[in-house]
Protein backbone atom coordinates (compact mmCIF):
# COMPACT_ATOMS: atom_id res chain seq x y z
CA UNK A 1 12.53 -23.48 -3.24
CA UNK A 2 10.12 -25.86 -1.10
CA UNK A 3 10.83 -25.76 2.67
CA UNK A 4 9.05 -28.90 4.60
CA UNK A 5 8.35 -28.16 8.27
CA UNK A 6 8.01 -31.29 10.52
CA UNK A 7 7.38 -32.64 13.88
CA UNK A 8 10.70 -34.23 15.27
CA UNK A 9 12.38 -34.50 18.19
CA UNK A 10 9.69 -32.84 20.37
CA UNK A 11 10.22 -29.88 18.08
CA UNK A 12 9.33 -28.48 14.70
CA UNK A 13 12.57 -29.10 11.83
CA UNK A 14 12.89 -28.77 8.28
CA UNK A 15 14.49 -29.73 5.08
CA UNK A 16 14.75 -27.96 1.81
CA UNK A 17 15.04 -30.99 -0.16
CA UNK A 18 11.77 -32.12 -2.00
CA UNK A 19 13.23 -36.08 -2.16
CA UNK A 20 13.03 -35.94 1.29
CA UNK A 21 9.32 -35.65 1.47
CA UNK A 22 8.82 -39.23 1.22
CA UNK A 23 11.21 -39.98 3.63
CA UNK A 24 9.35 -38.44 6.90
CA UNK A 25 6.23 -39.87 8.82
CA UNK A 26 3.13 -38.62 6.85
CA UNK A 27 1.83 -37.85 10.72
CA UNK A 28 4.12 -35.65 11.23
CA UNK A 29 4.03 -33.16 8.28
CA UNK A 30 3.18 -29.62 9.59
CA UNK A 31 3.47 -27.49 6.51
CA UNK A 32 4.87 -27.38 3.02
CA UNK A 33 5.95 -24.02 2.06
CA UNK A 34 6.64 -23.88 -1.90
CA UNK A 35 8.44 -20.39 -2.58
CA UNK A 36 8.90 -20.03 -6.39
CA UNK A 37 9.41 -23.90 -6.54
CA UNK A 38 11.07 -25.29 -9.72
CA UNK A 39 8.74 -27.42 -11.75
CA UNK A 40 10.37 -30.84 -10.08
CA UNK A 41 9.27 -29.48 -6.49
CA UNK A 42 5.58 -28.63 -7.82
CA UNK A 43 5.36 -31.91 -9.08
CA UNK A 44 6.83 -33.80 -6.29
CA UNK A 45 4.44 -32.15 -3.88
CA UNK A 46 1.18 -32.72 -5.92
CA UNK A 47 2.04 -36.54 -6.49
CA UNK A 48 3.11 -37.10 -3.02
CA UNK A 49 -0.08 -35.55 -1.88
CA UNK A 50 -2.06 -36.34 -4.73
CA UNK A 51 -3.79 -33.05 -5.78
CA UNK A 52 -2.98 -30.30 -8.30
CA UNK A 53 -1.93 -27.44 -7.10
CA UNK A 54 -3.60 -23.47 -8.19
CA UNK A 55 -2.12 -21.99 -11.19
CA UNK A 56 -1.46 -17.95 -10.70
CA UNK A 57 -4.38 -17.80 -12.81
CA UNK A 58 -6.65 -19.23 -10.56
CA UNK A 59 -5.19 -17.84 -7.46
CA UNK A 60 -5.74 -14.12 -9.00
CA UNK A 61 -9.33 -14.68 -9.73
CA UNK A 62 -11.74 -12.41 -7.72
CA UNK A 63 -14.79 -14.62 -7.42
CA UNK A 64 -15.76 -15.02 -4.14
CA UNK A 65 -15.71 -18.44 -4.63
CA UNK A 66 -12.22 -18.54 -6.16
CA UNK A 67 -11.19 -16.94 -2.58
CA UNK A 68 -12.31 -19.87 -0.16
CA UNK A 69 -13.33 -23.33 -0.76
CA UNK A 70 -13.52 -26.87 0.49
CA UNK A 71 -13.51 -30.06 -1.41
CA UNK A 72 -14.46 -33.56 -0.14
CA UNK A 73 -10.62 -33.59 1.06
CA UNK A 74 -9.11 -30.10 0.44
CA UNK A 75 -9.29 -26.88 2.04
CA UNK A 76 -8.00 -24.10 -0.89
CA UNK A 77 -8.06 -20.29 0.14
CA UNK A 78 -6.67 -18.01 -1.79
CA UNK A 79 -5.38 -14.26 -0.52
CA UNK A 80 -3.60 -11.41 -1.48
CA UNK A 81 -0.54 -10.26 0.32
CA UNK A 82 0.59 -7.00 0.07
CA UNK A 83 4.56 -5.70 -0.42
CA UNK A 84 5.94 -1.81 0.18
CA UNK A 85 8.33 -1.19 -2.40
CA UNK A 86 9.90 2.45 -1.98
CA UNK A 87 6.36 3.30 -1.35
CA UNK A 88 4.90 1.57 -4.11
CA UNK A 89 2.59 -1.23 -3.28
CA UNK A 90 2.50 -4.28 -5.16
CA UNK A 91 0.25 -7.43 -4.71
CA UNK A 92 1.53 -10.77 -4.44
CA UNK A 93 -1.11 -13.61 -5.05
CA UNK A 94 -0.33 -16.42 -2.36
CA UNK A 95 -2.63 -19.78 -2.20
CA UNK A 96 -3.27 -22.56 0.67
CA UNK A 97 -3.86 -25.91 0.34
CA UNK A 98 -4.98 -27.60 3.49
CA UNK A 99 -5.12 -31.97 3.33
CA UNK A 100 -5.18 -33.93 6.16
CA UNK A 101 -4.54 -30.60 8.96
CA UNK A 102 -0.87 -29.81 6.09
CA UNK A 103 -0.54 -26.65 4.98
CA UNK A 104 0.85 -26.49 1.69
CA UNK A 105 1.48 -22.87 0.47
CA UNK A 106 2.39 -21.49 -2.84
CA UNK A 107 4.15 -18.18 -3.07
CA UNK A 108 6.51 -17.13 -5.76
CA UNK A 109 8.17 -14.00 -3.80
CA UNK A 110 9.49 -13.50 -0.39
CA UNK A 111 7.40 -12.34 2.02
CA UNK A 112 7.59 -11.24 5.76
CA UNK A 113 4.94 -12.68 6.84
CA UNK A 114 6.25 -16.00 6.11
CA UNK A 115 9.82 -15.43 7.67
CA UNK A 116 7.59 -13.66 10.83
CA UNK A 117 5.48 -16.81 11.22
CA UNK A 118 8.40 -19.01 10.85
CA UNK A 119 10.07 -17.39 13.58
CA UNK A 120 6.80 -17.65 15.18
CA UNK A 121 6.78 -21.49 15.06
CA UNK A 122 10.06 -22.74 16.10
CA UNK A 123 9.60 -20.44 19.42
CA UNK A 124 6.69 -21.91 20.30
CA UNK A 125 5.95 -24.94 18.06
CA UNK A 126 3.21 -26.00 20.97
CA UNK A 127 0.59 -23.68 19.47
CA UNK A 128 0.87 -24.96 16.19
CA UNK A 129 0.26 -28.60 16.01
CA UNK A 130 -1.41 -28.37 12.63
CA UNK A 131 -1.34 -26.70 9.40
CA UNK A 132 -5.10 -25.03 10.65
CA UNK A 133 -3.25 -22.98 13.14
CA UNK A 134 -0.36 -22.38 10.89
CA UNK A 135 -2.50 -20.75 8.35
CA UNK A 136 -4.09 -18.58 10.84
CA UNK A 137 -0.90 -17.71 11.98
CA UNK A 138 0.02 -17.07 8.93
CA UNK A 139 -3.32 -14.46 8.09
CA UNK A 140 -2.86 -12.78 11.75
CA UNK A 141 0.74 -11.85 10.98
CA UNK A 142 -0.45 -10.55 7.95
CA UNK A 143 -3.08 -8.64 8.84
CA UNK A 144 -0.41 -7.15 11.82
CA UNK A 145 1.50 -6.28 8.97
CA UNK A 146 -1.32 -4.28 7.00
CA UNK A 147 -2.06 -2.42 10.32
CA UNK A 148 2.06 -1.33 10.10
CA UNK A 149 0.83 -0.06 6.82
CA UNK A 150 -1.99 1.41 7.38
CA UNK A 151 -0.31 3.45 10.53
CA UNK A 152 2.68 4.21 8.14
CA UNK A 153 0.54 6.25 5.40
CA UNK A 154 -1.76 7.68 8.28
CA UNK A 155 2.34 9.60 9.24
CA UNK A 156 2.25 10.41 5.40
CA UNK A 157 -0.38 11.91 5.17
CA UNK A 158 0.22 14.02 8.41
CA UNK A 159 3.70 15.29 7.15
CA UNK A 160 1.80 16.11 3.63
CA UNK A 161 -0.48 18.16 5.51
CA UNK A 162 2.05 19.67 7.30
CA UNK A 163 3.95 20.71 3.83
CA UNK A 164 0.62 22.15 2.46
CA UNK A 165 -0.16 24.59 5.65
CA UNK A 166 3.88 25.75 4.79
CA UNK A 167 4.11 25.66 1.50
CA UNK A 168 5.13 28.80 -0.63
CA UNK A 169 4.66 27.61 -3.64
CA UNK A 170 1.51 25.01 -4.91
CA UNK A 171 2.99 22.89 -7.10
CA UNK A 172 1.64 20.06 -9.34
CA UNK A 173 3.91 17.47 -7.11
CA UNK A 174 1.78 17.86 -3.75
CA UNK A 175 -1.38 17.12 -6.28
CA UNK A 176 0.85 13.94 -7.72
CA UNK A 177 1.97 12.89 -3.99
CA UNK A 178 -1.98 13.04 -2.76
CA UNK A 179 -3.44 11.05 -5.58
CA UNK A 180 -0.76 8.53 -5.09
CA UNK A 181 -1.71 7.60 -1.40
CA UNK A 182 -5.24 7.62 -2.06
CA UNK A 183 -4.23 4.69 -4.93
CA UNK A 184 -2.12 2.78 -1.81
CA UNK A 185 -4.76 3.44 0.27
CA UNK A 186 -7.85 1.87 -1.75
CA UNK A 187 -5.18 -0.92 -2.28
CA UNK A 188 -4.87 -1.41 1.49
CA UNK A 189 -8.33 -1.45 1.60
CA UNK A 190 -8.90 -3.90 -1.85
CA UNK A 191 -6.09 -6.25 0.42
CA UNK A 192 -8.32 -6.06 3.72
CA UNK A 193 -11.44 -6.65 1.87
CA UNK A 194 -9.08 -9.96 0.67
CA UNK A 195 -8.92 -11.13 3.78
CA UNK A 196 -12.47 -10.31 5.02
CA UNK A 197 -13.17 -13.01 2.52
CA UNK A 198 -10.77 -15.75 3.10
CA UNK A 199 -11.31 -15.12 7.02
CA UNK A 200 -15.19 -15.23 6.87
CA UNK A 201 -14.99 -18.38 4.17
CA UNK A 202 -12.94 -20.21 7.03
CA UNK A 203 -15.56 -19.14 10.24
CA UNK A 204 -18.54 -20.68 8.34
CA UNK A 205 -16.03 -23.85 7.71
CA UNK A 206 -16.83 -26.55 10.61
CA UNK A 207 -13.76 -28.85 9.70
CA UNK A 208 -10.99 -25.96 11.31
CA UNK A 209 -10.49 -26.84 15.03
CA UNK A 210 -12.27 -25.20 17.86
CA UNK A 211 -9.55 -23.27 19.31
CA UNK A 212 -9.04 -21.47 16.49
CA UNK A 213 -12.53 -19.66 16.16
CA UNK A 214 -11.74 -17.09 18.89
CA UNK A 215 -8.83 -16.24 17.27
CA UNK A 216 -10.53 -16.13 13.75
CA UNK A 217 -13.59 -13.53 15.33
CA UNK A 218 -10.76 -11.28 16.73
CA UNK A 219 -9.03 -11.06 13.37
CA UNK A 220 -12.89 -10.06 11.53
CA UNK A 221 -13.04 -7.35 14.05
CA UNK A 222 -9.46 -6.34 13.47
CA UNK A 223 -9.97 -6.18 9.83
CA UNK A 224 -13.21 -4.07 10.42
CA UNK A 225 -11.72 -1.61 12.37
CA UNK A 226 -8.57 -1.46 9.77
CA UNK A 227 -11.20 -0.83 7.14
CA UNK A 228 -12.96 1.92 8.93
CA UNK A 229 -9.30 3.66 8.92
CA UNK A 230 -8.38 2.90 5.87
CA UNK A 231 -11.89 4.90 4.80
CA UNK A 232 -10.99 7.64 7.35
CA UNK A 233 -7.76 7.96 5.72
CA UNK A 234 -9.09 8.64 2.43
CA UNK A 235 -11.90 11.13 3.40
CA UNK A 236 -8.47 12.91 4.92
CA UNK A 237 -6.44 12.76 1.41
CA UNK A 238 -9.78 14.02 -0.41
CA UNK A 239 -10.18 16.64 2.54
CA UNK A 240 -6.28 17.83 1.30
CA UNK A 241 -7.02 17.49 -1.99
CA UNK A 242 -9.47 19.86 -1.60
CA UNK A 243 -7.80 22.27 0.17
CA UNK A 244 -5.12 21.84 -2.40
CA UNK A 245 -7.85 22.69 -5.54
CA UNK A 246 -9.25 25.69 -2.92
CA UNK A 247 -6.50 26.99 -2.66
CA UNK A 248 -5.47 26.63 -6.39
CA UNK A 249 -8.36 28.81 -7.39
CA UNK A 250 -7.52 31.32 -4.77
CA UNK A 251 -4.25 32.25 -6.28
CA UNK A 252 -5.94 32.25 -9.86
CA UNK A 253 -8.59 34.31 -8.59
CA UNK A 254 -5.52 36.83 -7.16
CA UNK A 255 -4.19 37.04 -10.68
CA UNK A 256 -7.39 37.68 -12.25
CA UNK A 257 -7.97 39.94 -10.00
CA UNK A 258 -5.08 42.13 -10.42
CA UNK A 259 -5.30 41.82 -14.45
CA UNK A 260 -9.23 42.98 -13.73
CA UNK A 261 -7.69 46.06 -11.78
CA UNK A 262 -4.94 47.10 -14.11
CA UNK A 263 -7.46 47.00 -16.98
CA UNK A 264 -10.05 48.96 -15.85
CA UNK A 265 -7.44 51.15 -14.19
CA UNK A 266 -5.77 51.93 -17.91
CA UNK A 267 -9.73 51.95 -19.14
CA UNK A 268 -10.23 55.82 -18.86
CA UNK A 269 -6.82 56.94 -20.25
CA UNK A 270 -7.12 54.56 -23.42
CA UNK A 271 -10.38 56.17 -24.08
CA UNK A 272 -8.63 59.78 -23.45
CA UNK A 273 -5.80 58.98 -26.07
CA UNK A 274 -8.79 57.30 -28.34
CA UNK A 275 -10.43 60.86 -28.40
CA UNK A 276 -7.46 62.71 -28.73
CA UNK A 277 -6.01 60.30 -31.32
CA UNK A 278 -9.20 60.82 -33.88
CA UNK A 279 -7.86 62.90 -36.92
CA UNK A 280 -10.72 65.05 -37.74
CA UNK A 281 -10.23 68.56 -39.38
CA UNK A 282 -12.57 70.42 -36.90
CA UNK A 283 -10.59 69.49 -33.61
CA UNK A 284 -10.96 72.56 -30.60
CA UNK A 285 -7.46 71.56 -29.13
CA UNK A 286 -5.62 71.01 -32.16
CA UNK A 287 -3.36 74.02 -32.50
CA UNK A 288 -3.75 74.46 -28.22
CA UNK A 289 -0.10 74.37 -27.01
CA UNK A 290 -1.38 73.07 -23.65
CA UNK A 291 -3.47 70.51 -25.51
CA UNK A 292 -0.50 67.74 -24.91
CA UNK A 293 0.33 68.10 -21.45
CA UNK A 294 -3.66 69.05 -20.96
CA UNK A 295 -4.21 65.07 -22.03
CA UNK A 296 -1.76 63.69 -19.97
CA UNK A 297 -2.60 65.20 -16.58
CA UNK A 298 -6.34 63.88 -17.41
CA UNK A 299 -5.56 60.34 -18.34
CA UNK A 300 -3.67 60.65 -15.08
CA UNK A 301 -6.39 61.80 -12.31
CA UNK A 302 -8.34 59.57 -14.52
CA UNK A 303 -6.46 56.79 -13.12
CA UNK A 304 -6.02 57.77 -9.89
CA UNK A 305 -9.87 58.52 -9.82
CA UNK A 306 -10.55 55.03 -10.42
CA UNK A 307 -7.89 53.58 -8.41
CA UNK A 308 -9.26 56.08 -5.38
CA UNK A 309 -12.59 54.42 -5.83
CA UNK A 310 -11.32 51.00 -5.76
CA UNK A 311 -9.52 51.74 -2.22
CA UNK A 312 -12.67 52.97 -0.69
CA UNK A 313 -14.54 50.30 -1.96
CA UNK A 314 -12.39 47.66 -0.66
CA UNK A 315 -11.94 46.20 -4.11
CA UNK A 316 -7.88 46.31 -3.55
């Protein structure tokens, strides 16, 4: 789908039809939003414009320099934007094309921070003349977003905390819970780190118009400050995870220590009965009528001997 967003009518319109690009005042062209185009809208766009737009290949490259970069008359930042699904985070690569102040973007899922920024425009389509300040709309929603997430696990991993002080029982599903937010939280952080990049790439840029610098040095501090909670965050899920482990061994060591107990316990008696149980001619209390119930009552204060001594030891 390709959504063209134009200056008209002292107010920002659109059309959804890519034969209509031609059609409106190159002047007025605010931004080109391609959301899983068809291969006619790709093409209509990059011969209209005249450049070739990023293959998902080169929009999921990592290289710093795949991130952010400018061309005699381009402007092509890539980024990262993340999605929640049922609490499983996926990443969707996104790229920007800047020519002549139009945005063109690239997308090929839906993504709120495109709808928010929309919405964002048409009520107040004074703040965005150009497709500079529609990008950075576009990042600063985002980022908003990524704060939503990052204040969404921080309740997660509360209420986990909360189930370990209660729990009963240790199972291996609070282990499997903890390990999965620390993944979604180094993949918040992975996503910030994203737009550290992109944002820095564009404040060393001179060609992006001076009113939106302030807002670009609010946004690095913002991202800094989500990265120092994103850290926090996962010194807290290794801090459970911990606990978790401590208190894993403590209920082995409770076992172990009552199998200890019951065999030294039974350790006197079985060598009693190994005595008494030897089948040698010469034996004293053979033929003794009170030699069974003789063995008994000491394999029994034998027990109780040692189970005395544990007590006052404070081995129970």
């Amino acid at each position: 789908m390709i959504a063209i967003f134009y200056k008209a009518f002292n107010k920002i319109v659109h059309e959804i039809d890519a034969e209509r690009l031609p059609e409106i005042d190159y002047e007025d062209l605010l931004w080109i939003d391609l959301a899983n185009p068809t291969d006619d809208e790709r093409e209509a766009v990059e011969i209209f414009f005249n450049i070739n737009l990023q293959t998902r290949q080169q929009v999921e490259e990592i290289e710093s320099s795949s991130r952010y970069f400018e061309t005699e008359n381009l402007i092509i930042a890539n980024s990262n934007f993340l999605i929640n699904r049922d609490n499983i985070y996926i990443t969707e690569p996104v790229s920007f094309t800047l020519k002549d102040g139009i945005l063109i973007s690239l997308r090929t899922l839906d993504l709120k921070a495109f709808s928010d920024t929309i919405r964002k425009v048409y009520s107040n389509h004074k703040a965005y003349p150009t497709g500079y300040h529609t990008l950075i709309a576009l990042l600063e929603t985002r980022i908003d977003l990524d704060a939503d997430m990052v204040e969404a696990l921080a309740k997660e991993i509360a209420t986990l905390t909360k189930r370990l002080r209660i729990a009963e029982e240790l199972d291996e599903e609070l282990i499997l819970e903890i390990s999965k937010l620390q993944e979604n939280t180094m993949l918040i952080r992975e996503n910030f780190m994203d737009k550290q990049r992109v944002v820095s790439g564009i404040l060393k840029s001179e060609r992006f118009p001076n009113d939106t610098y302030p807002k670009l040095n609010i946004m690095t501090r913002d991202i800094g400050s989500l990265i120092n909670h994103t850290d926090f965050s996962f010194e807290r899920l290794e801090y459970l995870q911990n606990t978790f482990l401590g208190l894993i061994n403590i209920e082995q060591n409770k076992i172990i220590k009552i199998f200890t107990v019951v065999s030294v316990v039974f350790m006197p008696p079985t060598l009693i009965a190994s005595v008494y149980g030897m089948n040698f001619t010469l034996f004293p209390e053979l033929n003794w009528k009170f030699g069974y119930p003789f063995a008994l009552v000491l394999m029994l204060l034998s027990s109780l001997t040692t189970l005395f001594i544990f007590k006052k030891r404070k081995w129970l």
